[in-house]
Every structure is written in C-alpha cells, then in structure tokens.
C-alpha atoms as a PDB file:
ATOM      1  CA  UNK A   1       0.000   0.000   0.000  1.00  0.00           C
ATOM      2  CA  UNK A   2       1.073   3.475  -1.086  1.00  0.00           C
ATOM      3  CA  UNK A   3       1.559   6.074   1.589  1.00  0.00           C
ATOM      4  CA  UNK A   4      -0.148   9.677   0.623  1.00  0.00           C
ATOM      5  CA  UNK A   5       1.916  12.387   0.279  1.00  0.00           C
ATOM      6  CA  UNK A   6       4.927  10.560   1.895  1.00  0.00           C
ATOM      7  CA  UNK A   7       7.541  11.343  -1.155  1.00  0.00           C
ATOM      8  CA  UNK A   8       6.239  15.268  -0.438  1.00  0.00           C
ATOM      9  CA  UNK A   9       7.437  15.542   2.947  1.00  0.00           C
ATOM     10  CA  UNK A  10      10.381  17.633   3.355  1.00  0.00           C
ATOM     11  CA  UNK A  11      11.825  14.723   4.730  1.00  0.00           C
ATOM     12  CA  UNK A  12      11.316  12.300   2.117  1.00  0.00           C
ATOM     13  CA  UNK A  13      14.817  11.582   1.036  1.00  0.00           C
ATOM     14  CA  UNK A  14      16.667  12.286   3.879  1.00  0.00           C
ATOM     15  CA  UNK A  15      18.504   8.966   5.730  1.00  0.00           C
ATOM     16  CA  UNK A  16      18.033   9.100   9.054  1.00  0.00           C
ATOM     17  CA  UNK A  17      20.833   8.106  11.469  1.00  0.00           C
ATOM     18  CA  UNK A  18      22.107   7.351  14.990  1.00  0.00           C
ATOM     19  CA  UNK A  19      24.696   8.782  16.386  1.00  0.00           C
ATOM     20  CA  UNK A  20      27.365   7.268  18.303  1.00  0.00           C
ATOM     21  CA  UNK A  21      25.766   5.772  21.393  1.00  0.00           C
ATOM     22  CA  UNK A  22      25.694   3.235  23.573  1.00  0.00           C
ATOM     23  CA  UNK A  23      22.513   0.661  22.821  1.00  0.00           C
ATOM     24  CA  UNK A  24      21.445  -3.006  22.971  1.00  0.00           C
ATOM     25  CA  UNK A  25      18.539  -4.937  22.642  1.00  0.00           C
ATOM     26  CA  UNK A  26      16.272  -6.416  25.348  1.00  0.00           C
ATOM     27  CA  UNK A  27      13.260  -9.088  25.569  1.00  0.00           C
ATOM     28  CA  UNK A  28      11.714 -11.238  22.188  1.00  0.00           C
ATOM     29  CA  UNK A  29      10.726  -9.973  19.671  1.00  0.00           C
ATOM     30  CA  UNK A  30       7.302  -8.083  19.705  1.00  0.00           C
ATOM     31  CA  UNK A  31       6.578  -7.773  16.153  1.00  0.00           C
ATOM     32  CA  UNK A  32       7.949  -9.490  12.748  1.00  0.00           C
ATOM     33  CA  UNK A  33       9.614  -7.587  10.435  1.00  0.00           C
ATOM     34  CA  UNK A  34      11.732  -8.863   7.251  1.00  0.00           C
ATOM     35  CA  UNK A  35      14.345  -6.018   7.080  1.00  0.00           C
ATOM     36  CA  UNK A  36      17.998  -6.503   7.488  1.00  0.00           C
ATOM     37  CA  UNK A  37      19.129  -4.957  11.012  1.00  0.00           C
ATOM     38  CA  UNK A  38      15.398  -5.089  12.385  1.00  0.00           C
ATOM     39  CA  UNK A  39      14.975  -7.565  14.904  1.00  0.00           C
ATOM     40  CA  UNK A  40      11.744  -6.503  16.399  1.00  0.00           C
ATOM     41  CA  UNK A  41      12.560  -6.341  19.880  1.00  0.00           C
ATOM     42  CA  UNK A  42      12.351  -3.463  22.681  1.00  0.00           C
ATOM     43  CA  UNK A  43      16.025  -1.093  22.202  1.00  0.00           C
ATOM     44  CA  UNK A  44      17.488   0.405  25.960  1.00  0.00           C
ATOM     45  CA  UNK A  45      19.663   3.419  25.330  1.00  0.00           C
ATOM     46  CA  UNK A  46      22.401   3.847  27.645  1.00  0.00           C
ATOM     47  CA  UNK A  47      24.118   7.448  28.176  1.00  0.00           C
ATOM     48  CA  UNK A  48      26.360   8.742  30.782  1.00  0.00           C
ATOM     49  CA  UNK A  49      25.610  12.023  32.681  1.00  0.00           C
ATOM     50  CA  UNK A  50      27.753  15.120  32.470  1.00  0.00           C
ATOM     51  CA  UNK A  51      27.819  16.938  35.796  1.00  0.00           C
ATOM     52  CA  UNK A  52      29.079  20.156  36.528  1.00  0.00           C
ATOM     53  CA  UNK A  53      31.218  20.765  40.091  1.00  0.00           C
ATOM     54  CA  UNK A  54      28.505  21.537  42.107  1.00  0.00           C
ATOM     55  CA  UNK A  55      26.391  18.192  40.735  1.00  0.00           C
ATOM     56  CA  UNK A  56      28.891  16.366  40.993  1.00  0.00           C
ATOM     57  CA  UNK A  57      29.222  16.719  44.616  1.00  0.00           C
ATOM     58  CA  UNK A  58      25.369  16.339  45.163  1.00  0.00           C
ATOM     59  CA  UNK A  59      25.710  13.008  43.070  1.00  0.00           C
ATOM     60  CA  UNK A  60      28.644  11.446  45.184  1.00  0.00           C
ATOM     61  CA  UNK A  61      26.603  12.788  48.275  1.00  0.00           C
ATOM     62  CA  UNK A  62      23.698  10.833  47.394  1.00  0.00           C
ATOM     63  CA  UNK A  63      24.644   8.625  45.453  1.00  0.00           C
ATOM     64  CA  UNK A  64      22.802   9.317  41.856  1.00  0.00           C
ATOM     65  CA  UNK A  65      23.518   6.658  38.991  1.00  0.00           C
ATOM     66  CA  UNK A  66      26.411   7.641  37.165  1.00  0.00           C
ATOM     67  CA  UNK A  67      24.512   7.224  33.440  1.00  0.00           C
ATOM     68  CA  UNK A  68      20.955   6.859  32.047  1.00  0.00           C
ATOM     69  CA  UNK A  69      19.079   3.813  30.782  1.00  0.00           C
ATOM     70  CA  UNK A  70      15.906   4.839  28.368  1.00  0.00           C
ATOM     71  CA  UNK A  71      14.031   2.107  27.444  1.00  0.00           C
ATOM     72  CA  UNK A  72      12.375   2.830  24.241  1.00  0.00           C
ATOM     73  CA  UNK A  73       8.588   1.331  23.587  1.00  0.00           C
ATOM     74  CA  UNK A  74       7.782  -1.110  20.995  1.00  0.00           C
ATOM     75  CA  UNK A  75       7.497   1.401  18.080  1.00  0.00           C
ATOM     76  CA  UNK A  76      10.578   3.937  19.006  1.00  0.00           C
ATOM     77  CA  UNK A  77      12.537   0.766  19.286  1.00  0.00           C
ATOM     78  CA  UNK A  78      11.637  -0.691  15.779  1.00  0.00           C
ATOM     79  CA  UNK A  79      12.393   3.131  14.523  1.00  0.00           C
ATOM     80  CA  UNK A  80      15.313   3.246  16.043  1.00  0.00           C
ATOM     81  CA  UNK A  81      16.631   0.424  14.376  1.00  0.00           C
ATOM     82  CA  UNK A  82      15.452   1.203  10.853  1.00  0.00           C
ATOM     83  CA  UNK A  83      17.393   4.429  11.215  1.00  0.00           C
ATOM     84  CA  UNK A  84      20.682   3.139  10.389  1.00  0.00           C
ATOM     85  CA  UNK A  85      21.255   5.429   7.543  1.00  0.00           C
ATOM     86  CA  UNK A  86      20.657   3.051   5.010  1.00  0.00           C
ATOM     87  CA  UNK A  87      16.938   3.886   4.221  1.00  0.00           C
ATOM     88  CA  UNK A  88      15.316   7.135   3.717  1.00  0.00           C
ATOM     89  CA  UNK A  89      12.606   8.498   6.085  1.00  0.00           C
ATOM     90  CA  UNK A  90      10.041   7.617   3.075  1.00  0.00           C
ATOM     91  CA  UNK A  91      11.219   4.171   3.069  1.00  0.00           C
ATOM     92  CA  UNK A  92      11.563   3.874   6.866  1.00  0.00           C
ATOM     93  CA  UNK A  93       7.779   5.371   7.286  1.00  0.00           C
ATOM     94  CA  UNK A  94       6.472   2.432   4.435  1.00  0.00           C
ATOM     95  CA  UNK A  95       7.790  -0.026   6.837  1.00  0.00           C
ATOM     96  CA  UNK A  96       6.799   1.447  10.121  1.00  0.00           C
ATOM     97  CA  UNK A  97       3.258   1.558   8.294  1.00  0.00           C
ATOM     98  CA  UNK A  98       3.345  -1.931   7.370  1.00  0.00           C
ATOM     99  CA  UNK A  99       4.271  -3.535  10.302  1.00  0.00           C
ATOM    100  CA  UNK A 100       1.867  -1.481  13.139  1.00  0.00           C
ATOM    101  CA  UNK A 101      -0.566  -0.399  10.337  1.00  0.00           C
ATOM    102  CA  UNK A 102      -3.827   2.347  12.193  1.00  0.00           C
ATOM    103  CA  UNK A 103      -1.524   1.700  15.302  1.00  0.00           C
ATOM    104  CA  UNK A 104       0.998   4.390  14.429  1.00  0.00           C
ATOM    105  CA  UNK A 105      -1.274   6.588  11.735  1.00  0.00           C
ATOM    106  CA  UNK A 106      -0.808   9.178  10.704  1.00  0.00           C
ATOM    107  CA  UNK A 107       2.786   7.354  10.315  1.00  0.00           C
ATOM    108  CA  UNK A 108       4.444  10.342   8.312  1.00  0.00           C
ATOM    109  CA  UNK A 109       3.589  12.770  10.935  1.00  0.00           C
ATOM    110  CA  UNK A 110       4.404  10.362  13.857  1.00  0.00           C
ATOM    111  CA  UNK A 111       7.804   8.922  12.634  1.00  0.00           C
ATOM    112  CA  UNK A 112       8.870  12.541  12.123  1.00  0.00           C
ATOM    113  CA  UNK A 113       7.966  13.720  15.721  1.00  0.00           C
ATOM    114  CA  UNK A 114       9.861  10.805  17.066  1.00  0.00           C
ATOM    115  CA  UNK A 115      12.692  11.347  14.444  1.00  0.00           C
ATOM    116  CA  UNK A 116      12.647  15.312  15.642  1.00  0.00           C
ATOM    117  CA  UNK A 117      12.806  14.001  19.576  1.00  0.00           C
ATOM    118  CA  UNK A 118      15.737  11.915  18.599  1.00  0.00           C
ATOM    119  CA  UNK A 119      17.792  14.907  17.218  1.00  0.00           C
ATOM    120  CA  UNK A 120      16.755  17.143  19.903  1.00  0.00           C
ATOM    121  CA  UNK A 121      18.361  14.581  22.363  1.00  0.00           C
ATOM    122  CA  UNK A 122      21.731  14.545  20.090  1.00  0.00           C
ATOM    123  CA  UNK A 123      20.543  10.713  19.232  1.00  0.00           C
ATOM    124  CA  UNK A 124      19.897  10.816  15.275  1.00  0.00           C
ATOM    125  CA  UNK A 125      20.987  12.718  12.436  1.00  0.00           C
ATOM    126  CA  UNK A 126      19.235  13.892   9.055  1.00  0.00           C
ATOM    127  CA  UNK A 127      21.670  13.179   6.209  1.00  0.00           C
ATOM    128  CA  UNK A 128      21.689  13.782   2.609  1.00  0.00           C
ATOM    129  CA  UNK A 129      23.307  10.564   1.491  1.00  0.00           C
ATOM    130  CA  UNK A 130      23.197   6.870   3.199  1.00  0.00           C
ATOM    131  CA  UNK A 131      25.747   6.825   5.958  1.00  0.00           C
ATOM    132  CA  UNK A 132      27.803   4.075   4.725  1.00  0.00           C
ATOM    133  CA  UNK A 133      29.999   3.354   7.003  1.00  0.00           C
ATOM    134  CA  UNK A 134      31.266   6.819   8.138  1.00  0.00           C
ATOM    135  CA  UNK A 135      30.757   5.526  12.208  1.00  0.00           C
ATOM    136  CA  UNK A 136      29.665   2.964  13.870  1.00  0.00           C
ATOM    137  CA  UNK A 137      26.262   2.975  14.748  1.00  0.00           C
ATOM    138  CA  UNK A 138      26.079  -0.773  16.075  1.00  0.00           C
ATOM    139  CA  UNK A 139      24.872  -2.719  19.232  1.00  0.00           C
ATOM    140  CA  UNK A 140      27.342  -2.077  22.506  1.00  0.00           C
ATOM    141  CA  UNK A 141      29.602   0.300  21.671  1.00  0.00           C
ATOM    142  CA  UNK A 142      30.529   3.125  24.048  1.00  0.00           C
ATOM    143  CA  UNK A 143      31.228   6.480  22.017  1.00  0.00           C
ATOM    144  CA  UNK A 144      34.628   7.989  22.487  1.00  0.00           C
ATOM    145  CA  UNK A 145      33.091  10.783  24.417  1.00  0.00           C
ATOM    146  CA  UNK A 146      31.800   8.673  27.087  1.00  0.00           C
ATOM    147  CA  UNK A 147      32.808   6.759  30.315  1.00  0.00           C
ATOM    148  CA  UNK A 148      30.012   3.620  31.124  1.00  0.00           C
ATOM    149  CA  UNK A 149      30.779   0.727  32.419  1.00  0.00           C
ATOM    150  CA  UNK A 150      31.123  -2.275  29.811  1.00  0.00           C
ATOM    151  CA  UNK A 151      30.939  -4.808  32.342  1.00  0.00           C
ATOM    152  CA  UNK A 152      27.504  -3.502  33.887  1.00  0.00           C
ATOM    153  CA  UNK A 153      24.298  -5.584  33.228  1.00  0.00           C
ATOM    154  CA  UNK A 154      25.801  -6.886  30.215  1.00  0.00           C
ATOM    155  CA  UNK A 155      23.707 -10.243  31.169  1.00  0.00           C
ATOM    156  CA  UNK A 156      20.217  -8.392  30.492  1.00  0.00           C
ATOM    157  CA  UNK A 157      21.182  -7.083  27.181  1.00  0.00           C
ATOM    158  CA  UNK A 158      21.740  -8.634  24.114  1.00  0.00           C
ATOM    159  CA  UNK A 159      24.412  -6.665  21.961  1.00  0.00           C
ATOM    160  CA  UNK A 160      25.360  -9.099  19.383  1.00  0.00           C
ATOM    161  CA  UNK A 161      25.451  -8.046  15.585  1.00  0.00           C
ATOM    162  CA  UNK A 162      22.754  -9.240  13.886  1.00  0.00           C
ATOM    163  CA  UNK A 163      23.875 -10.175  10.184  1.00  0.00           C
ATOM    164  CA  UNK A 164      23.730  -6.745   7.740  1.00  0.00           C
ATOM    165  CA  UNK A 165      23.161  -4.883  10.735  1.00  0.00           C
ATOM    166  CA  UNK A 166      25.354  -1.247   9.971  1.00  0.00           C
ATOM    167  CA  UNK A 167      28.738  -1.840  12.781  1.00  0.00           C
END
C-alpha cells in the first residue's frame, strides 16, 4: 500500500541516522519484520551524565547513577533500528506503516515527531546521502566521548550483531 503524500514531505529523502551511542537490545521480539538490522525487539539506550562541580558533589553525596538507561517502547525501538542510515525516512515510514498499520497513523507525521525528539536529544541525524559506514552505529559500543561501564548488566542485554546490521 502506497503512503499519501509521503515522497512530499520535506523529509522524504533524507537517511536518518544514529549517532554514536551506547545501545542493545532487550526481551523477544514483539513484532515481525523482514528487514535486514530489524529484529523486532524493545532497544534500551544507555548514556552517561555530564555533571558540573557543584552536581557532581550532590551526586557522590547521594549517590545518583552515574549514566541513564531509556528504554524505548515497541514502536521507538523498531524506529530506532530502521534508522541506520541506510533507508530514507520515506522508506523507513512504508515499513513502520506496514508492520503497526492504524496503530501508528498518521505514520508520516508520527515517525517525524519521534525522528525530531531523537535529534533534539543529540541521538539521530538527518543526512543527505546513506551513511555508509562513516561511524559505527552498532549494538554495545561506548562512544569515544563517554565513560560507562562495559561490564555492567551486560547479562540483560543482548548486543550481538545481527547479520547486515550497519557496525
């Protein structure tokens, strides 16, 4: 099924990608999608906090997690794996509409809200071209920038490559 007025969103052809950060996947896999680097299953992003002097006092005083775990629901986990900057925001919308159907309509206008709280939390980038490559966008891998600890719950999530999935 066509999606109206999906190749006329501003949008349209631009490929959608994460940026560096720590993620893995947890649970089975909710819904069944035939896309390479789409398993399906529920996506926890893991970031570390940034605290200034005075925070960082308060934090050590009471003892505040040193990083943050969002879990993402079933439909922000299934977009965050199509945007691997392989597919363009028309193509990732098609899929998104295919797999949840009326349970994510209107899908243009939803995927691009999510997409636009993504960037707004430094997780995704709009680009021009497909990413091929350029960084590595894959399962449990801490960003340069960041201090978390590898060997940390590492037994709840599952951070293995799936096969095609971008590294």
């Amino acid at each position: 099924m066509e999606l109206a007025h999906v190749n006329d969103h501003p949008l349209a052809l631009q490929y959608p990608t994460r940026t560096p950060v720590w993620w893995a996947r947890i649970g089975t896999s909710e819904k069944s999608i035939n896309s390479v680097g789409v398993s399906g299953r529920r996506v926890v992003l893991r970031i570390e906090k940034r605290f200034n002097r005075f925070e960082r006092i308060l934090a050590k005083w009471f003892r505040a997690p040193k990083e943050i775990r969002r879990p993402l629901d079933n439909m922000n986990s299934m977009l965050w794996e199509l945007c691997d900057g392989s597919r363009n925001f028309a193509e990732i919308c098609r899929i998104m509409d295919e797999v949840f159907n009326e349970d994510v309509s209107p899908v243009v206008s939803r995927a691009a809200m999510a997409m636009g709280q993504f960037q707004r939390n430094n997780l995704l980038l709009m680009l021009e071209e497909p990413l091929d490559g350029r960084w590595r966008i894959g399962p449990g891998q801490t960003p340069e920038q960041q201090q978390l600890d590898e060997k940390r719950m590492l037994d709840e999530y599952d951070i293995d490559h799936m096969d095609g999935e971008a590294p």
